[in-house]
C-alpha atoms as a PDB file:
ATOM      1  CA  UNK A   1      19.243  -7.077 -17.168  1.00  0.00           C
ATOM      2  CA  UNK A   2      20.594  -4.848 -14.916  1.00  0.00           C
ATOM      3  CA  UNK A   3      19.764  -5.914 -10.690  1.00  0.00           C
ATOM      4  CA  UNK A   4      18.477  -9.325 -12.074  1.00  0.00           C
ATOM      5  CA  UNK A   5      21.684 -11.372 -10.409  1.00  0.00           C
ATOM      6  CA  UNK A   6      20.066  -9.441  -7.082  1.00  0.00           C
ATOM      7  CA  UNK A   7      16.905 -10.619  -7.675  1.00  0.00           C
ATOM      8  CA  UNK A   8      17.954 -14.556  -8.666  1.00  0.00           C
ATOM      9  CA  UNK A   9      19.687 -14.344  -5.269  1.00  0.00           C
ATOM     10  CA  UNK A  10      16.780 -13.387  -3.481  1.00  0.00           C
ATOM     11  CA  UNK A  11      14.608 -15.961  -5.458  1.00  0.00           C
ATOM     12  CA  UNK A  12      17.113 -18.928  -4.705  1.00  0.00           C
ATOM     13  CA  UNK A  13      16.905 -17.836  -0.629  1.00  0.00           C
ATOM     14  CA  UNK A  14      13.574 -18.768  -1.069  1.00  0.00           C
ATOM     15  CA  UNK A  15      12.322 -17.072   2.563  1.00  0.00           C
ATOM     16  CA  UNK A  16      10.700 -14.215   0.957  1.00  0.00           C
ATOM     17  CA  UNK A  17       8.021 -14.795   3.896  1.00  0.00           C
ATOM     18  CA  UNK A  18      10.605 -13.979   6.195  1.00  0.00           C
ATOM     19  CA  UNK A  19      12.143 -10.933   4.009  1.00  0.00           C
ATOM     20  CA  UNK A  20      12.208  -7.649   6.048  1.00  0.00           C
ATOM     21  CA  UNK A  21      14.406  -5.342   3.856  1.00  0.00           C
ATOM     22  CA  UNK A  22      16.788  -5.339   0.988  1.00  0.00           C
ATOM     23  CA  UNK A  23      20.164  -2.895   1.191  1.00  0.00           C
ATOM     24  CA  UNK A  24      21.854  -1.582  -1.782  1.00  0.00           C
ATOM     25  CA  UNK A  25      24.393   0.895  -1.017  1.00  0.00           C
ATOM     26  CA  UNK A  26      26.961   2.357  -3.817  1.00  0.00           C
ATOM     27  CA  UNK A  27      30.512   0.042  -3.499  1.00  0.00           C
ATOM     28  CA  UNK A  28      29.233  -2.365  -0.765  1.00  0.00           C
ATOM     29  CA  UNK A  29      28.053  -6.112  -1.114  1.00  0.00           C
ATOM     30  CA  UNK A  30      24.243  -5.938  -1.608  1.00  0.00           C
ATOM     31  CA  UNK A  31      22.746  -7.491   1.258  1.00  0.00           C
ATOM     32  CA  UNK A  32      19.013  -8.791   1.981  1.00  0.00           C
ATOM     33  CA  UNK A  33      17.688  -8.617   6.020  1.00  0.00           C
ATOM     34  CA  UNK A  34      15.408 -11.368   7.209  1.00  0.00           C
ATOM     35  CA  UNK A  35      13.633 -11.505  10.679  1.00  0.00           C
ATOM     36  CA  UNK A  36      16.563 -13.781  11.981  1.00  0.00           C
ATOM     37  CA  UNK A  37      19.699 -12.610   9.838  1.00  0.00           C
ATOM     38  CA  UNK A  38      21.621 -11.139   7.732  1.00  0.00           C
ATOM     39  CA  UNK A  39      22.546 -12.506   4.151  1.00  0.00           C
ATOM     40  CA  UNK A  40      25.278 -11.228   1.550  1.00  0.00           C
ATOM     41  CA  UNK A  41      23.473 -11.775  -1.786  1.00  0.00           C
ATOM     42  CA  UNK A  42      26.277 -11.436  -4.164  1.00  0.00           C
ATOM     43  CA  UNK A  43      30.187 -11.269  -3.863  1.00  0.00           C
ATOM     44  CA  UNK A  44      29.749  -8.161  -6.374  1.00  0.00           C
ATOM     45  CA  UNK A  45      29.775  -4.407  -5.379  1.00  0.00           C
ATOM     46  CA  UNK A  46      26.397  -2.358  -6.603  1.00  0.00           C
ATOM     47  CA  UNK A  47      27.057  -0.221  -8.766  1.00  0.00           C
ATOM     48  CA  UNK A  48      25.437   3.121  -9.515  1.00  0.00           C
ATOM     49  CA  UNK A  49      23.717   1.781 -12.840  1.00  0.00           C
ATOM     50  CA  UNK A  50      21.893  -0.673 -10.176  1.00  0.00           C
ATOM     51  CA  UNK A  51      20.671   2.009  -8.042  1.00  0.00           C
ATOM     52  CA  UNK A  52      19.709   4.068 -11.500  1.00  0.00           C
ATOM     53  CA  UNK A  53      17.969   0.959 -12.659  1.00  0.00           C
ATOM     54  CA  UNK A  54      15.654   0.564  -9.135  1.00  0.00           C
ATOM     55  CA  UNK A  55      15.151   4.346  -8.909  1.00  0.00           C
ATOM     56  CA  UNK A  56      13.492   4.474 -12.765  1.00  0.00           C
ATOM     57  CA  UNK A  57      11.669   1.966 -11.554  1.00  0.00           C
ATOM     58  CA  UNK A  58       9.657   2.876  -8.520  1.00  0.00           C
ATOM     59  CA  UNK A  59       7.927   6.156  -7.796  1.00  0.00           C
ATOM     60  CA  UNK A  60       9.455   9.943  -7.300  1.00  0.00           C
ATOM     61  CA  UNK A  61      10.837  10.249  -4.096  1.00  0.00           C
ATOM     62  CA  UNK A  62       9.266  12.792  -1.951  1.00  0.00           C
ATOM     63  CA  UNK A  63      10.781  15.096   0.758  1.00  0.00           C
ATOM     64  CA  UNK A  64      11.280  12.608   3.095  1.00  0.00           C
ATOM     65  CA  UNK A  65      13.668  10.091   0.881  1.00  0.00           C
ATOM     66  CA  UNK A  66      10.792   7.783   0.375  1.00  0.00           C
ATOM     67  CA  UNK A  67       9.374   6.285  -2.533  1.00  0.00           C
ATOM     68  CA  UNK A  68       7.231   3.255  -3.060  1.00  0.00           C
ATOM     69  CA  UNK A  69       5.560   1.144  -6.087  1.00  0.00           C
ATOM     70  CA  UNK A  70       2.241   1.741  -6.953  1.00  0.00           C
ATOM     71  CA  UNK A  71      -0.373  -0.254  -5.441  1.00  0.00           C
ATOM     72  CA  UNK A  72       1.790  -2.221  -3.310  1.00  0.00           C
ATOM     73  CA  UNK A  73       2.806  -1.649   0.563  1.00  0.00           C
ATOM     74  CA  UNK A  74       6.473  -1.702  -0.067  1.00  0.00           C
ATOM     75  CA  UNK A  75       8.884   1.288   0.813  1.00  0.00           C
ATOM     76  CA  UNK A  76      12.335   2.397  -1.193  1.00  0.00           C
ATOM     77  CA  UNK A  77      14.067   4.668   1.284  1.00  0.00           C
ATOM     78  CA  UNK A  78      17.400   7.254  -0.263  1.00  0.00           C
ATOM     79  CA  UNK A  79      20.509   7.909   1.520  1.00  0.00           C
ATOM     80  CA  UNK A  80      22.008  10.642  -0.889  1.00  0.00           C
ATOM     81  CA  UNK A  81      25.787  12.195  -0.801  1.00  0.00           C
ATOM     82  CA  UNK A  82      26.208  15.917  -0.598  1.00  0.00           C
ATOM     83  CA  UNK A  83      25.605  16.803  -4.061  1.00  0.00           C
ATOM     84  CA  UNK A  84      21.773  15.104  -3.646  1.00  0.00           C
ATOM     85  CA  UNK A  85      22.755  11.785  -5.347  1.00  0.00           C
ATOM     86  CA  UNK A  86      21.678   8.947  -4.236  1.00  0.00           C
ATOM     87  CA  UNK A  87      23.763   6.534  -2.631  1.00  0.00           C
ATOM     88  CA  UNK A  88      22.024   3.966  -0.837  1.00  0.00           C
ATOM     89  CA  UNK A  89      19.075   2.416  -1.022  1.00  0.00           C
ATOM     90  CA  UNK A  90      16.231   0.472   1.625  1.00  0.00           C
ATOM     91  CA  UNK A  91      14.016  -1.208   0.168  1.00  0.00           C
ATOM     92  CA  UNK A  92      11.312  -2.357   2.856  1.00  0.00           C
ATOM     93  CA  UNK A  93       9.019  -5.293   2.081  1.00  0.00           C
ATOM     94  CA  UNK A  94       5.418  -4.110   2.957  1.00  0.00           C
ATOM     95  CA  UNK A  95       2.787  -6.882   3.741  1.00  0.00           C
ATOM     96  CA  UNK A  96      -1.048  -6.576   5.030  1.00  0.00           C
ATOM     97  CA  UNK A  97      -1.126  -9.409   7.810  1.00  0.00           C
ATOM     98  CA  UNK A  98      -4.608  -9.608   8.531  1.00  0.00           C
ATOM     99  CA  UNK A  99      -5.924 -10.378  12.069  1.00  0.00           C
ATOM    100  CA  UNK A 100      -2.539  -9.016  13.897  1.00  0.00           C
ATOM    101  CA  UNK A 101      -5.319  -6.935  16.162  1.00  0.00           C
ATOM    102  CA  UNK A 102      -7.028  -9.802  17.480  1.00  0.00           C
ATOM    103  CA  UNK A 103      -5.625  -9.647  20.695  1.00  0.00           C
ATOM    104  CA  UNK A 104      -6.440  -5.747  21.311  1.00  0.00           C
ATOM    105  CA  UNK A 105      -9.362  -5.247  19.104  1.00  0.00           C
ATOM    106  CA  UNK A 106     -11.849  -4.900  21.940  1.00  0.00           C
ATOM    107  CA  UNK A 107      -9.790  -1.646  22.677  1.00  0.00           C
ATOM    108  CA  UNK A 108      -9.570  -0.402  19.044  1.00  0.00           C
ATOM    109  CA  UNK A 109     -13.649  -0.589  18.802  1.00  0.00           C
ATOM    110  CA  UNK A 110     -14.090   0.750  22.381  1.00  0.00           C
ATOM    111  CA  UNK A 111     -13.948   4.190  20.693  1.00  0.00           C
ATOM    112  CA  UNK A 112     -10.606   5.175  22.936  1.00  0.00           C
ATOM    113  CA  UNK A 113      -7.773   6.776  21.353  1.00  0.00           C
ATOM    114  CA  UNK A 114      -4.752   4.463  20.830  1.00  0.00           C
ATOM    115  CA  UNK A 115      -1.030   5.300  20.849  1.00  0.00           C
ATOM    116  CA  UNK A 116       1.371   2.293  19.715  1.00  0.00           C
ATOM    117  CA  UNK A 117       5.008   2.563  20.946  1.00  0.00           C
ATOM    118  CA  UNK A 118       7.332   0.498  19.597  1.00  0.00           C
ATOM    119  CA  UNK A 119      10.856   0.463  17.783  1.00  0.00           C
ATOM    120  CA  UNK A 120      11.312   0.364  13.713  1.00  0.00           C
ATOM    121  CA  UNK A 121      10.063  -2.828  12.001  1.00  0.00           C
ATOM    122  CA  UNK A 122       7.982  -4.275  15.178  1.00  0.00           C
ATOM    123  CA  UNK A 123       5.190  -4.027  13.022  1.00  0.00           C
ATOM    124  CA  UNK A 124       3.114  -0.668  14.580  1.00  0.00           C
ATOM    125  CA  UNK A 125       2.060   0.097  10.690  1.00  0.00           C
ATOM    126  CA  UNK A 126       1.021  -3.577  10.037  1.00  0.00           C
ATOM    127  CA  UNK A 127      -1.521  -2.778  13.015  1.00  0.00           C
ATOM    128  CA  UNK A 128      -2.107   0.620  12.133  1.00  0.00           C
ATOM    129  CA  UNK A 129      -3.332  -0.814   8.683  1.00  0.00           C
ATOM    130  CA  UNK A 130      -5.412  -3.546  10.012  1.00  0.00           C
ATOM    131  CA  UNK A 131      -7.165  -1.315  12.660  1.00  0.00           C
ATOM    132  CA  UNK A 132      -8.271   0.885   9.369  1.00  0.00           C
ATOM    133  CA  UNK A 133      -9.827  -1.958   7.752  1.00  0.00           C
ATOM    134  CA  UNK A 134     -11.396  -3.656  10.750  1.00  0.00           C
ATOM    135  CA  UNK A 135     -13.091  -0.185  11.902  1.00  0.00           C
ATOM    136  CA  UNK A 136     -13.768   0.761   8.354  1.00  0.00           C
ATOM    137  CA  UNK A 137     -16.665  -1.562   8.147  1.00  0.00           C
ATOM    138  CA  UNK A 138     -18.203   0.276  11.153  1.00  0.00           C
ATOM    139  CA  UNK A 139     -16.956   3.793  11.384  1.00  0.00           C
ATOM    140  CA  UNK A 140     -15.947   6.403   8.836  1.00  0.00           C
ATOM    141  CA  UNK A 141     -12.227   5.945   9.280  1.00  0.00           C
ATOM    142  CA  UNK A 142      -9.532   8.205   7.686  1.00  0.00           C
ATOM    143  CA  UNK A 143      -6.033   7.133   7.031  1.00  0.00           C
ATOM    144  CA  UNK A 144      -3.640  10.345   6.802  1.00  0.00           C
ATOM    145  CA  UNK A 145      -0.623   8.706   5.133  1.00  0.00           C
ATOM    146  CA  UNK A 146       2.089  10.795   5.172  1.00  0.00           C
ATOM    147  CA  UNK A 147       4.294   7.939   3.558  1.00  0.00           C
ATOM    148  CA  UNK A 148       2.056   6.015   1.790  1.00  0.00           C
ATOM    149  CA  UNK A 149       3.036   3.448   3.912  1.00  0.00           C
ATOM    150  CA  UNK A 150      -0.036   2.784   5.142  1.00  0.00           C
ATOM    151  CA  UNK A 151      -2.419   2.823   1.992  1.00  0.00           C
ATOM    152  CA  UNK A 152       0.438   1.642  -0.463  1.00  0.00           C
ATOM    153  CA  UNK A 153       1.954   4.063  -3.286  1.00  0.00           C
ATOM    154  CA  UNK A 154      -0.089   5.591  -6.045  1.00  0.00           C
ATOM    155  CA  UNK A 155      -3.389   7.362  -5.598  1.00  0.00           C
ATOM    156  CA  UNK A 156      -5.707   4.591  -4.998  1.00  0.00           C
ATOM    157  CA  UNK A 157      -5.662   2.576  -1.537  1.00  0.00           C
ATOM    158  CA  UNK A 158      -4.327  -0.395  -1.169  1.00  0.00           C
ATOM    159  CA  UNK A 159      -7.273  -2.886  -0.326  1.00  0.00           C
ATOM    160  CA  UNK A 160      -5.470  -3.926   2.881  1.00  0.00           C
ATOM    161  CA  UNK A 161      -7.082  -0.852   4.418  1.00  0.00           C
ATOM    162  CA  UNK A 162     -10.553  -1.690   3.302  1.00  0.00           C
ATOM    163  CA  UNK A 163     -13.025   0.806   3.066  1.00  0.00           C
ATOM    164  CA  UNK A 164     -11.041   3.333   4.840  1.00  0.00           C
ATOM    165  CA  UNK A 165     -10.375   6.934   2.782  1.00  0.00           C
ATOM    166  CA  UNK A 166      -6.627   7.980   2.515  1.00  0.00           C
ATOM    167  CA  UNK A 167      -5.567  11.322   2.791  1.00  0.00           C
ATOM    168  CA  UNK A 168      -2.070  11.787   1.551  1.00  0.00           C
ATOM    169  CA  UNK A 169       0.695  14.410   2.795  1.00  0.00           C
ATOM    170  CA  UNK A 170       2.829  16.839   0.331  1.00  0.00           C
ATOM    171  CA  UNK A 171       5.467  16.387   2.468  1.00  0.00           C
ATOM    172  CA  UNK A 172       6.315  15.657   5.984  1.00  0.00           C
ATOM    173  CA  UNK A 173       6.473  19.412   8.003  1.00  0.00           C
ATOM    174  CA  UNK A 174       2.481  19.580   6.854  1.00  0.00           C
ATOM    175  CA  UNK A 175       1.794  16.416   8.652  1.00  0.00           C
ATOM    176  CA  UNK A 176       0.140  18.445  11.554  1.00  0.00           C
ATOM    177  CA  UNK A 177      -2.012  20.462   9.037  1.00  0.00           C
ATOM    178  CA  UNK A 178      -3.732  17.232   7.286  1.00  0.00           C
ATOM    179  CA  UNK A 179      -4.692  15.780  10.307  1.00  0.00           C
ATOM    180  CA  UNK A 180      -6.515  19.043  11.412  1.00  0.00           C
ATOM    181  CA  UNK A 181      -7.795  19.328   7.738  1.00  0.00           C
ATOM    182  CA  UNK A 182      -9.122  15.414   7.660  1.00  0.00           C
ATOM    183  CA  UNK A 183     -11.292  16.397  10.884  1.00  0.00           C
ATOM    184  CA  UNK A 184     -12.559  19.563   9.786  1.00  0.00           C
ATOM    185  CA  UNK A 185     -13.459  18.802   5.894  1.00  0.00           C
ATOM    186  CA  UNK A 186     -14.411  15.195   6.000  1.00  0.00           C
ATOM    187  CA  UNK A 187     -16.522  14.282   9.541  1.00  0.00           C
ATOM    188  CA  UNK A 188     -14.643  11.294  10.771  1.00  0.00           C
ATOM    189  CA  UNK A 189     -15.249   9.483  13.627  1.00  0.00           C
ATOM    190  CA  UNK A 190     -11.561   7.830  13.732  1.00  0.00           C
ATOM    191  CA  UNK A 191      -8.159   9.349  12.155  1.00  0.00           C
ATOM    192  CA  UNK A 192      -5.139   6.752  11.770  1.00  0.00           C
ATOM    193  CA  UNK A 193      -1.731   7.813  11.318  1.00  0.00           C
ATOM    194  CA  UNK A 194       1.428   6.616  11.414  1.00  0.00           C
ATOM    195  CA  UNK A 195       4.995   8.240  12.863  1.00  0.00           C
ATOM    196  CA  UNK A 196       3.954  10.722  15.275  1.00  0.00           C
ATOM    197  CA  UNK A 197       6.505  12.606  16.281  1.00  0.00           C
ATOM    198  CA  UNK A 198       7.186  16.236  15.933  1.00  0.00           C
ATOM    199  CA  UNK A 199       5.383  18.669  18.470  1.00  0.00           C
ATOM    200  CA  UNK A 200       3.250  20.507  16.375  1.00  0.00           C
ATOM    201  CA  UNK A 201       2.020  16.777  14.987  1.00  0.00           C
ATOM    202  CA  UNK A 202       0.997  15.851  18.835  1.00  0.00           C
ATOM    203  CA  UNK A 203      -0.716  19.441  19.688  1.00  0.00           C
ATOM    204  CA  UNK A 204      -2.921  18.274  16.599  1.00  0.00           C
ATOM    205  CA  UNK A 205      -3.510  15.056  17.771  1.00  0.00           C
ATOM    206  CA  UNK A 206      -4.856  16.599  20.954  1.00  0.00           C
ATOM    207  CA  UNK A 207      -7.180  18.889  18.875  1.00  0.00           C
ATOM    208  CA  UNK A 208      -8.436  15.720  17.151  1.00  0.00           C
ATOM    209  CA  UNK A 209      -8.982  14.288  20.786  1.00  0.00           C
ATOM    210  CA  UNK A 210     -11.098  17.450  22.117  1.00  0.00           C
ATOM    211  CA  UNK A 211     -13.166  17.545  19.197  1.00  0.00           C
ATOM    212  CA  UNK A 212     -14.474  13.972  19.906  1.00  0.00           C
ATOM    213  CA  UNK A 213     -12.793  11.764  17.276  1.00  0.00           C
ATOM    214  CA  UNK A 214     -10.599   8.881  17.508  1.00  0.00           C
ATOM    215  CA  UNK A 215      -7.177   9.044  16.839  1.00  0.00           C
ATOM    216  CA  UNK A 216      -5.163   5.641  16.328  1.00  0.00           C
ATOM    217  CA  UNK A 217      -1.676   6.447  16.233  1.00  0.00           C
ATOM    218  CA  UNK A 218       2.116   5.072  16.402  1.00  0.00           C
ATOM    219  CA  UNK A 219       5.493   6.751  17.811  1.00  0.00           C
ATOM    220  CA  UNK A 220       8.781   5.329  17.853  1.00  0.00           C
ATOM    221  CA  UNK A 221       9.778   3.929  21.635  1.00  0.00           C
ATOM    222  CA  UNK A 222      10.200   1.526  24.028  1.00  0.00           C
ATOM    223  CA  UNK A 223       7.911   3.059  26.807  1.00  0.00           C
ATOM    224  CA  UNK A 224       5.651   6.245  27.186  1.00  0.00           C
ATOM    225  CA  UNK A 225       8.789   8.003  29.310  1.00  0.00           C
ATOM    226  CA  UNK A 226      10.601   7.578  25.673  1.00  0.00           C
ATOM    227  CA  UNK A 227       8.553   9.885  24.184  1.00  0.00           C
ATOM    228  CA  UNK A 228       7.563  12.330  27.075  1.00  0.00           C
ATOM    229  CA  UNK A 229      11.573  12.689  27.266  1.00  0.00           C
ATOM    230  CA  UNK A 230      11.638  13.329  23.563  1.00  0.00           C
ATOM    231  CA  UNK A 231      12.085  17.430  23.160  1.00  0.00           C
ATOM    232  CA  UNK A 232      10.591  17.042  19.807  1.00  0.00           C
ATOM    233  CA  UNK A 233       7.283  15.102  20.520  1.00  0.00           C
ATOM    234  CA  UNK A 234       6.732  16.630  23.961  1.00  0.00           C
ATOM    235  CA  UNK A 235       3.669  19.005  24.278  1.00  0.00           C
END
């Protein structure tokens, strides 16, 4: 079977809690990412019949390069050549950690809006996902997913955000115009979403703030002067 020497490597690793990401690009050594390292997995270049083989197997990619697997967390990102082939694959390992908020979940149930800055792969969507589920028994909470990486692939929810409804995004510019339409159609008292970054996407996360709702989001940066210095984010 095509990819299964990848996945007998991974499988004799044995630190799958550890995994972060698996790399597959066209003519390089496939290589697997864990929290402390690097590994080679093979000595044998991946081919494109390997990247065929995980592309049939996980769902259309959308505008954004990303695809997923239904009913799962995890996230199959495309680096494609000129010609729109792809070329490259990430596959992210997607996990619901429950009780990562413990520490600022007097703040998430004050009622407050919430903006968590971080780099990728810190874990800002792990939160993000447990702050749905935890204010979900309380609150009517809606998750706009623009990735499905917060409410896993597929059209139902992945139980890790509990009773939380998931509105998901045709594609990545209409971001802006789901969160508007989540607070307008459906009478939340908290929005959640994930990757916040484009101006038009934080003028509608101020809307959402005037009109009395709370909006728990995440941006990518070190520090608030990241993103006010960030021409595409500043408003």
């Amino acid at each position: 079977m095509c990819c299964a020497h990848i996945a007998d490597a991974l499988r004799r690793a044995n630190r799958s809690d550890a995994l972060l990401e698996v790399v597959l690009d066209l003519g390089r050594l496939p290589e697997a990412r864990f929290t402390d390292n690097e590994v080679t997995l093979v000595d044998t270049e991946v081919t494109t019949s390997e990247i065929e083989y995980v592309v049939s197997r996980v769902s259309a990619f959308d505008a954004d390069n990303r695809a997923g697997i239904e009913r799962t967390l995890h996230r199959i990102s495309a680096i494609r050549n000129r010609r729109g082939s792809i070329v490259g694959l990430t596959c992210r390992v997607g996990r619901a950690v429950y009780g990562t908020i413990d520490i600022i979940q007097d703040i998430i149930e004050s009622g407050k809006s919430i903006l968590m800055l971080g780099k990728p792969g810190v874990g800002k969507t792990t939160m993000l996902r447990e702050a749905a589920r935890v204010l979900a028994d309380k609150k009517r909470v809606v998750v706009v997913d623009t990735s499905n990486e917060i409410g896993g692939d597929g059209d139902i929810p992945h139980p890790a955000v509990g009773s939380a409804r998931r509105m998901q995004v045709p594609q990545p510019s209409l971001q802006h115009e789901v969160m508007i339409e989540a607070v307008e159609n459906h009478m939340p008292e908290v929005i959640v979403i994930d990757e916040i970054g484009r101006e038009l996407e934080a003028q509608a996360a101020r809307t959402i703030a005037e009109r009395g709702v709370q909006l728990i989001g995440t941006a990518h940066g070190r520090t608030l002067d990241n993103l006010l210095l960030n021409p595409h984010s500043r408003t």
